[in-house]
Protein backbone atom coordinates (compact mmCIF):
# COMPACT_ATOMS: atom_id res chain seq x y z
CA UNK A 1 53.77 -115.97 4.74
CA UNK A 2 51.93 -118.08 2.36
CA UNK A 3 48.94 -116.42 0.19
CA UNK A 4 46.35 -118.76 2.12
CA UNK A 5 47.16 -117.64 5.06
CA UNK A 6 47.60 -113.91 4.46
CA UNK A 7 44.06 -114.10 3.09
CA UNK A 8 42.99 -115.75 6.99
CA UNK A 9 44.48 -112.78 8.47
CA UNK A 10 42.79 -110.05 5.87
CA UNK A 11 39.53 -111.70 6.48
CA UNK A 12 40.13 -111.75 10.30
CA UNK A 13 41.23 -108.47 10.62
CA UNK A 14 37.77 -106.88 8.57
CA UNK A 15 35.81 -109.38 11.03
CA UNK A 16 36.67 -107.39 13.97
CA UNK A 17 35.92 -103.77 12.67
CA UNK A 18 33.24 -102.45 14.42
CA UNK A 19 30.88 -99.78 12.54
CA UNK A 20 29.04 -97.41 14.09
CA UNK A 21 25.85 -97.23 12.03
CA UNK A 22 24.75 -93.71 12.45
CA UNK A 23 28.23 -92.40 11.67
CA UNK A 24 27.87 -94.45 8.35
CA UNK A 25 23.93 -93.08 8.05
CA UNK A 26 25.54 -89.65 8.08
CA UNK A 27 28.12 -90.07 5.61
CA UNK A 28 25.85 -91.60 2.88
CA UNK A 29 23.20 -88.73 3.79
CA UNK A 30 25.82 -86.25 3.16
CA UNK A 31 27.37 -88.01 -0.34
CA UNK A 32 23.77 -88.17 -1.09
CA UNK A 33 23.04 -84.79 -1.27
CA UNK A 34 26.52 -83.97 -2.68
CA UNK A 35 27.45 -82.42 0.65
CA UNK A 36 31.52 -81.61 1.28
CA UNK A 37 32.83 -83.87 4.10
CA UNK A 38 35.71 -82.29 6.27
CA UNK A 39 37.95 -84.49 8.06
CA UNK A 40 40.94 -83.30 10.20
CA UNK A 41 43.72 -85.00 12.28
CA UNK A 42 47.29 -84.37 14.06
CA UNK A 43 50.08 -86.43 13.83
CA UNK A 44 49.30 -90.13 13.12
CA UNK A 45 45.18 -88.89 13.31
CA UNK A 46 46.05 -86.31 10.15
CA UNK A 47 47.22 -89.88 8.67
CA UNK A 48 44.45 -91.47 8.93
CA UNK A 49 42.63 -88.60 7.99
CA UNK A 50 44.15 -88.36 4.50
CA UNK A 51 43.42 -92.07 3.95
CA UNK A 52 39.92 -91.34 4.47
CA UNK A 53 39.87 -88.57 1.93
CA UNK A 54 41.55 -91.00 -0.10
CA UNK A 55 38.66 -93.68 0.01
CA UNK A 56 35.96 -91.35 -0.58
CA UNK A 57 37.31 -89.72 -3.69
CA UNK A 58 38.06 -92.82 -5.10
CA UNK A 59 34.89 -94.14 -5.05
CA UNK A 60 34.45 -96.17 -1.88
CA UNK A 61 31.13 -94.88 -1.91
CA UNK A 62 29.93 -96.32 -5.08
CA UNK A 63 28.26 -98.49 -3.31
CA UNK A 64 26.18 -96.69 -0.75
């Protein structure tokens, strides 16, 4: 696969996420007020889980 188009397929991929707004309303309400977020999961959900505690403590919030 060529660089072009694995960038096509990136940018395709993030076009067809679908955020629900209140969920992301709650999230910067909690980092706001320096609240802990808890997030669980089994099997491939625990997975998922742990890349979302990854983002946050990262800084994929700088920008909220």
């Amino acid at each position: 696969m060529n660089w072009d188009k694995y960038k096509e397929d990136v940018i395709k991929a993030l076009n067809s996420f679908e955020f629900n707004e209140e969920i992301i309303e709650v999230l910067r309400n909690s980092i706001g007020k320096n609240q802990k977020i808890f997030v669980a999961g089994n099997g491939g959900s625990a997975a998922i889980a742990l890349h979302y505690v990854c983002d946050f403590s990262k800084g994929a919030n700088k920008d909220w």
